[in-house]
PDB file of N, CA and C in Angstrom:
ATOM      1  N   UNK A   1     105.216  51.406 124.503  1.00  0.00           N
ATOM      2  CA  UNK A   1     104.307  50.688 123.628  1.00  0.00           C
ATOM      3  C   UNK A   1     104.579  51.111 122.189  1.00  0.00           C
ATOM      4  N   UNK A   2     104.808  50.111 121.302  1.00  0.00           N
ATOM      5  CA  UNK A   2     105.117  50.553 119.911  1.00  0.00           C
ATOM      6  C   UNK A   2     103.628  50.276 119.284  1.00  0.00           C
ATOM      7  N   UNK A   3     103.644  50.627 118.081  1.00  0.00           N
ATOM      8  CA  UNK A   3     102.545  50.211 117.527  1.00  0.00           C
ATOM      9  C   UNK A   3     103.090  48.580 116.231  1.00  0.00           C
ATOM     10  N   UNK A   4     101.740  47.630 116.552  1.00  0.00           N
ATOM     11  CA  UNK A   4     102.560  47.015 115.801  1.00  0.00           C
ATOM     12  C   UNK A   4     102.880  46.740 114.172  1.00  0.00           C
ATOM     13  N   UNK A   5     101.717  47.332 113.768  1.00  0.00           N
ATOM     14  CA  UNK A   5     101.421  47.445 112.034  1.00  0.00           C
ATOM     15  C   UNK A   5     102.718  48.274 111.544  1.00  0.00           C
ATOM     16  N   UNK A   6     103.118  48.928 112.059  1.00  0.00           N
ATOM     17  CA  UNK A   6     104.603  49.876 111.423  1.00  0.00           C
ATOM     18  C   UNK A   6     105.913  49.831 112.227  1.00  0.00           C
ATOM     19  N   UNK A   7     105.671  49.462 113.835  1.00  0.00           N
ATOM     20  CA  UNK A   7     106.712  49.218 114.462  1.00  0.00           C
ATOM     21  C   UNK A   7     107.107  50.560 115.128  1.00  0.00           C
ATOM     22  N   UNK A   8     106.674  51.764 114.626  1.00  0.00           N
ATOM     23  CA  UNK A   8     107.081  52.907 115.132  1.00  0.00           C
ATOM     24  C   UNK A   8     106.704  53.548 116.303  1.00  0.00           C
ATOM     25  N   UNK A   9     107.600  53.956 117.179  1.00  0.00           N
ATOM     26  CA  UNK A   9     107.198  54.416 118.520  1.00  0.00           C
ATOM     27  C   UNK A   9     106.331  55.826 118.233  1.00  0.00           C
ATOM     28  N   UNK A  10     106.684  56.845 117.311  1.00  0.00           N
ATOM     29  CA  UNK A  10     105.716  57.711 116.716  1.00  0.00           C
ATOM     30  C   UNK A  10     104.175  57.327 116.390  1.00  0.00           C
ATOM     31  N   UNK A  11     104.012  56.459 116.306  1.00  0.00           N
ATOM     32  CA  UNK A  11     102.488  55.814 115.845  1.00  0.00           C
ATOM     33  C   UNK A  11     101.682  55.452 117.496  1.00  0.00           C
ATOM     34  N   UNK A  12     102.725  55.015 118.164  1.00  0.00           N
ATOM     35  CA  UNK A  12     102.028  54.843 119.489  1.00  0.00           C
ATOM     36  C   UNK A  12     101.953  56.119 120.602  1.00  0.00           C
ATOM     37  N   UNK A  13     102.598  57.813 119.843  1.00  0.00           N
ATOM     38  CA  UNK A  13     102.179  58.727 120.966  1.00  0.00           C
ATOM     39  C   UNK A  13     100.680  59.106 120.183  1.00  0.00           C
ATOM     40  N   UNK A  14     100.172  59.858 121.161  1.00  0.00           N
ATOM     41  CA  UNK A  14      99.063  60.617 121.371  1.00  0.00           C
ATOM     42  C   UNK A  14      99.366  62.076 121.363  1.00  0.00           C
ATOM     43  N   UNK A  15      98.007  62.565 121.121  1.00  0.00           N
ATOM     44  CA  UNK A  15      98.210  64.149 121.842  1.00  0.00           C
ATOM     45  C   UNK A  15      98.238  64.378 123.009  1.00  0.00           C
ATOM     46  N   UNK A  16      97.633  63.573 123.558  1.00  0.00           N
ATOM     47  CA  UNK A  16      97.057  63.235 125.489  1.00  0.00           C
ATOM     48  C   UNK A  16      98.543  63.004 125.471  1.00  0.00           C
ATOM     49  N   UNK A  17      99.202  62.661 125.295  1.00  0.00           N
ATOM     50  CA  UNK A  17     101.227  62.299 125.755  1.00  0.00           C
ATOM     51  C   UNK A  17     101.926  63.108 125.658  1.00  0.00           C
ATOM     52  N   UNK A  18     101.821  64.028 124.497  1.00  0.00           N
ATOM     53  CA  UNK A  18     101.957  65.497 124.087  1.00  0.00           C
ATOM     54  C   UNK A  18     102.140  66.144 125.359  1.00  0.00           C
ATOM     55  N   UNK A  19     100.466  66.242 125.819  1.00  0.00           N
ATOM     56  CA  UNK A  19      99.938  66.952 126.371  1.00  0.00           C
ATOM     57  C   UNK A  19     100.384  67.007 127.754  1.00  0.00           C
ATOM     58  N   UNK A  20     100.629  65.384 127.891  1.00  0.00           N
ATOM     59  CA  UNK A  20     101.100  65.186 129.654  1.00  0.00           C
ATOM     60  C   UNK A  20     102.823  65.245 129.727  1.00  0.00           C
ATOM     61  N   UNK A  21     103.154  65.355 128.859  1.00  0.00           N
ATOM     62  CA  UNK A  21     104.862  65.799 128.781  1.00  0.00           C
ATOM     63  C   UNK A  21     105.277  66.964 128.518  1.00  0.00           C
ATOM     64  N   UNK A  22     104.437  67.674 127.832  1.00  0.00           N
ATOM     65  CA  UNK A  22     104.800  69.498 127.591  1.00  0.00           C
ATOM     66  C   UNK A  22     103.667  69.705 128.023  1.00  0.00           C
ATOM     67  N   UNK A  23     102.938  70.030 129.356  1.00  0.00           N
ATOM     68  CA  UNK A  23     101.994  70.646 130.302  1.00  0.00           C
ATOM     69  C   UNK A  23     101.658  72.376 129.599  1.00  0.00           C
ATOM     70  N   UNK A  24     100.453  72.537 129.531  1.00  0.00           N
ATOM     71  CA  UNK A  24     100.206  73.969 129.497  1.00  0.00           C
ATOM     72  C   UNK A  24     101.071  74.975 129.774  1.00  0.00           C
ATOM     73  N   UNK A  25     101.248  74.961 131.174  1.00  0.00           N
ATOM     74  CA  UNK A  25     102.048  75.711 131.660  1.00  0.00           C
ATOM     75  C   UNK A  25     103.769  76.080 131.221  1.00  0.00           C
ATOM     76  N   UNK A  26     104.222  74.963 130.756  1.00  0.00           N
ATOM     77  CA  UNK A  26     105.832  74.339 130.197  1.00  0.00           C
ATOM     78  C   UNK A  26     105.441  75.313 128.718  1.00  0.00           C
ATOM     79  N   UNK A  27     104.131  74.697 128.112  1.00  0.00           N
ATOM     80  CA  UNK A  27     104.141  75.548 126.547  1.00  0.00           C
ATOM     81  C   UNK A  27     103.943  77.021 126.456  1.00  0.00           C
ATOM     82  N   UNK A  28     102.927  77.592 127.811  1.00  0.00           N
ATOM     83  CA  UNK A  28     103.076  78.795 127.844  1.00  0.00           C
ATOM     84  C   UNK A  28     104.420  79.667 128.439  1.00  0.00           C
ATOM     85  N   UNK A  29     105.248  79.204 129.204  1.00  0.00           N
ATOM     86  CA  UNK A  29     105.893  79.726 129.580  1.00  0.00           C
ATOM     87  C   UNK A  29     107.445  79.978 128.096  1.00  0.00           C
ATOM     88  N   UNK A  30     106.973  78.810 127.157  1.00  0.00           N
ATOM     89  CA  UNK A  30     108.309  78.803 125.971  1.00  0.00           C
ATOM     90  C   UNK A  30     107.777  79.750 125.203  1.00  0.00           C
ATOM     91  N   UNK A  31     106.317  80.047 124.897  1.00  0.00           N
ATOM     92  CA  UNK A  31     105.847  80.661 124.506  1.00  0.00           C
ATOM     93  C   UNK A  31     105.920  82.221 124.589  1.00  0.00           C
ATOM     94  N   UNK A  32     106.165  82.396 125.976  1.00  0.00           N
ATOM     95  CA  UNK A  32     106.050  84.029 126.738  1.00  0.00           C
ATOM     96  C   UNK A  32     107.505  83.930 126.875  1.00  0.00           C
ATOM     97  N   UNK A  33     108.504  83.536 126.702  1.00  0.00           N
ATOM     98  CA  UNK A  33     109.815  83.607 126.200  1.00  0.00           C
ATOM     99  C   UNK A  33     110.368  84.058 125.529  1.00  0.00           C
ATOM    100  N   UNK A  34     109.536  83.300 124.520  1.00  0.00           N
ATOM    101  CA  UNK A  34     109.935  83.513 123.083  1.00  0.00           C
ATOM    102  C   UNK A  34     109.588  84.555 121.979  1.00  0.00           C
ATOM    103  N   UNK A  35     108.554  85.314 123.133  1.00  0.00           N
ATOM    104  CA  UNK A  35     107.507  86.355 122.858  1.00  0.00           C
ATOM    105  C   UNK A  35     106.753  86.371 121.016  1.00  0.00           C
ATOM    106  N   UNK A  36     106.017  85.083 121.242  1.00  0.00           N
ATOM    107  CA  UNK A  36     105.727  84.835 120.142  1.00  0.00           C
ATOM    108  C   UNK A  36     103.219  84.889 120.487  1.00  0.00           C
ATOM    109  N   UNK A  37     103.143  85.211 121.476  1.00  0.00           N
ATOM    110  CA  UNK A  37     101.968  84.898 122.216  1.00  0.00           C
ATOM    111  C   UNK A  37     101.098  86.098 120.916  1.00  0.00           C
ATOM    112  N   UNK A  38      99.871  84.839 120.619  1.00  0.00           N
ATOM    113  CA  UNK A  38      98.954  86.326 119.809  1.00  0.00           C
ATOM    114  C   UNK A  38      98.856  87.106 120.166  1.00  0.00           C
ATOM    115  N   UNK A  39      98.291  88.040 119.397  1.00  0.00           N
ATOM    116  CA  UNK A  39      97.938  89.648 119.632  1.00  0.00           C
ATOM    117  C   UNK A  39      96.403  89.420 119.585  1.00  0.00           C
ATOM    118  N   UNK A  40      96.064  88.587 118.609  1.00  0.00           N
ATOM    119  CA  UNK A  40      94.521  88.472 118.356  1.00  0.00           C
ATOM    120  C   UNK A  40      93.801  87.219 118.524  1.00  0.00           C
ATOM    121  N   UNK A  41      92.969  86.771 118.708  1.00  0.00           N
ATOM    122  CA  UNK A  41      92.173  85.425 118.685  1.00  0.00           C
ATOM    123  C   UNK A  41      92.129  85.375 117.599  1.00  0.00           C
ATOM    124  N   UNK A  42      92.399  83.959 117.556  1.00  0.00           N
ATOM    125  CA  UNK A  42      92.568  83.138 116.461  1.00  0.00           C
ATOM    126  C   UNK A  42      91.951  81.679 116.343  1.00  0.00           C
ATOM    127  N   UNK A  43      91.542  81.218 115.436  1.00  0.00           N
ATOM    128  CA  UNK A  43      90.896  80.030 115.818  1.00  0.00           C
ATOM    129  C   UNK A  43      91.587  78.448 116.643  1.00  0.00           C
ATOM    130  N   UNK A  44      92.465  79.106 116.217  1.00  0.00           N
ATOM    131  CA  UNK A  44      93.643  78.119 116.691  1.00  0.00           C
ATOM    132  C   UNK A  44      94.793  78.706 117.506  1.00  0.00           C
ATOM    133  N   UNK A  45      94.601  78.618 119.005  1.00  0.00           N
ATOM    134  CA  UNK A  45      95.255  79.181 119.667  1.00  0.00           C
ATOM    135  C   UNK A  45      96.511  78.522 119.682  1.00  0.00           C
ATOM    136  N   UNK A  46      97.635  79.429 120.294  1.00  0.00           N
ATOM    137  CA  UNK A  46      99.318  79.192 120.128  1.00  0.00           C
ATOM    138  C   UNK A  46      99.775  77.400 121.009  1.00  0.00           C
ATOM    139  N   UNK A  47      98.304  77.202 121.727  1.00  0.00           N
ATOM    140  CA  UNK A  47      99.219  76.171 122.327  1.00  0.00           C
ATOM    141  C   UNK A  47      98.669  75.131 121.472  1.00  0.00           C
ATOM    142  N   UNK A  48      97.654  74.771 120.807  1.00  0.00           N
ATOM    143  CA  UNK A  48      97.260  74.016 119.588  1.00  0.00           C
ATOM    144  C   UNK A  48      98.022  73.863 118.308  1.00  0.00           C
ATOM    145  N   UNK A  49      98.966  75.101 118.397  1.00  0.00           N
ATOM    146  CA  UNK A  49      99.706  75.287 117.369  1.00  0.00           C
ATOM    147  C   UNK A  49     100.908  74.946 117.899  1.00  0.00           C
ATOM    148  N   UNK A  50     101.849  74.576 118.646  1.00  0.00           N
ATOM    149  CA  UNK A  50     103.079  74.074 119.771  1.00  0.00           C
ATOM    150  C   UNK A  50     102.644  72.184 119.923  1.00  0.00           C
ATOM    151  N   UNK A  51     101.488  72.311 120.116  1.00  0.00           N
ATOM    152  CA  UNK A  51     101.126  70.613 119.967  1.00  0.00           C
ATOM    153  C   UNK A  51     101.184  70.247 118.738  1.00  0.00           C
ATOM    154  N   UNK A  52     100.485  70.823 117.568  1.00  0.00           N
ATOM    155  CA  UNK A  52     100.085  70.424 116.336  1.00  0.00           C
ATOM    156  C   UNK A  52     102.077  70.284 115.595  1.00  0.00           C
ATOM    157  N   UNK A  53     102.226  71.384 115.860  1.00  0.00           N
ATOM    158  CA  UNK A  53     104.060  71.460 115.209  1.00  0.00           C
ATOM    159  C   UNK A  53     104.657  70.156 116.052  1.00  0.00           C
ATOM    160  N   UNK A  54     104.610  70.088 116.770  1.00  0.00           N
ATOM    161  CA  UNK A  54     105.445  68.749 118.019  1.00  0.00           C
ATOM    162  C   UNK A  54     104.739  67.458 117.128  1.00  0.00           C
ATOM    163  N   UNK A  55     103.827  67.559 116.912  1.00  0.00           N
ATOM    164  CA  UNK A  55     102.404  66.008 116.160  1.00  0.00           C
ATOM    165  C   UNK A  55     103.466  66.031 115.015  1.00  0.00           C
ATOM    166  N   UNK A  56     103.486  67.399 114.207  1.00  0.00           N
ATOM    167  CA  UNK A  56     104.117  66.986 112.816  1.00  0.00           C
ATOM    168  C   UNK A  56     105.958  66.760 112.733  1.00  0.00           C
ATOM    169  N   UNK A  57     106.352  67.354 113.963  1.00  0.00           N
ATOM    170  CA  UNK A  57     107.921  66.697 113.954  1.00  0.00           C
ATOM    171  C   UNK A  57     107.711  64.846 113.889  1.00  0.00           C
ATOM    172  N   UNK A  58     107.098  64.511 115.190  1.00  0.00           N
ATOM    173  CA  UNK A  58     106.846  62.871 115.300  1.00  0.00           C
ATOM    174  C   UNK A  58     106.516  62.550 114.314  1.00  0.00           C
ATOM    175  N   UNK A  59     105.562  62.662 113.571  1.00  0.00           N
ATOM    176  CA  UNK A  59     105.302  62.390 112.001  1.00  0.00           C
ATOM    177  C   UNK A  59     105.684  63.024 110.457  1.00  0.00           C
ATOM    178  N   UNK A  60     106.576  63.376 110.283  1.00  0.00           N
ATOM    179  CA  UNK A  60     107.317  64.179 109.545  1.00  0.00           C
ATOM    180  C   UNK A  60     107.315  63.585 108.220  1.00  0.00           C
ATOM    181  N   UNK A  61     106.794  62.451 108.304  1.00  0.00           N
ATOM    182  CA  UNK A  61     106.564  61.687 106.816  1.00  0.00           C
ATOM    183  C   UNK A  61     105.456  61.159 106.133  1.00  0.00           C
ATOM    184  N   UNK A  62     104.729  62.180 107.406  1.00  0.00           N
ATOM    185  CA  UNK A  62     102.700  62.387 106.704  1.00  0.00           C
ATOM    186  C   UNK A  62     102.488  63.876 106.788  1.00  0.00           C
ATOM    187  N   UNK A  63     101.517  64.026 105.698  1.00  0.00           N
ATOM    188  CA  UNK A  63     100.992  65.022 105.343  1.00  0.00           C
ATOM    189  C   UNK A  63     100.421  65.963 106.639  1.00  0.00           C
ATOM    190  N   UNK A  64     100.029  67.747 106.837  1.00  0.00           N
ATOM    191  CA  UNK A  64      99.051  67.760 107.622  1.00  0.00           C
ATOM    192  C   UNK A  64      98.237  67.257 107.755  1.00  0.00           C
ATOM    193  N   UNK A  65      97.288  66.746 106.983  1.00  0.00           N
ATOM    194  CA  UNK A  65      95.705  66.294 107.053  1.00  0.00           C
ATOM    195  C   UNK A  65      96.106  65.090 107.788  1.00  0.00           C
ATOM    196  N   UNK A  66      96.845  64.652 107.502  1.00  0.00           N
ATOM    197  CA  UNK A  66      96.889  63.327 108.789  1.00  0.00           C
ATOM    198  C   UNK A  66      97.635  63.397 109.485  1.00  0.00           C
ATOM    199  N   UNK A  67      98.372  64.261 110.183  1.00  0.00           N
ATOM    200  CA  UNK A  67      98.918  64.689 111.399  1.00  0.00           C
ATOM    201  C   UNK A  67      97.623  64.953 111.981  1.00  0.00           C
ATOM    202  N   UNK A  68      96.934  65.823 111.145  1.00  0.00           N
ATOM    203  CA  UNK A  68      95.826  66.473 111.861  1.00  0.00           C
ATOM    204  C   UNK A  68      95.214  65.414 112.607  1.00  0.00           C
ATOM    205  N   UNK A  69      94.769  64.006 111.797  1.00  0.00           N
ATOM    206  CA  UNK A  69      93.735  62.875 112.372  1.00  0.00           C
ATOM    207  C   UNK A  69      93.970  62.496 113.597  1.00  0.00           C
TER     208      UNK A  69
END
């Protein structure tokens, strides 16, 4: 499904698509790899931060604040 106002297949993923193609488990395990896993709580845990970085590759030609949206 593209989106049709821009045409871009980036406009038609989700986080939910994100989410169902790099599974928890898939992000924790690149994660405990890569030995990058906090030390501390944070408000924004490492796999929010693995989705959010993946959101801003697909959109690489918007700002955070609207990656964020």
């Amino acid at each position: 499904m593209v989106d049709q106002e821009s045409g871009s297949l980036a406009d038609a993923v989700s986080i939910g698509l994100l989410a169902r193609v790099f599974p928890a488990s898939v992000v924790d395990e690149a994660v405990d790899r890569a030995g990058v896993r906090e030390r501390l709580n944070r408000q924004l845990p490492v796999q929010m931060m693995v989705y959010f970085l993946l959101a801003c590759w697909l959109w690489s030609d918007r700002g955070y604040a609207r990656v964020l949206r």
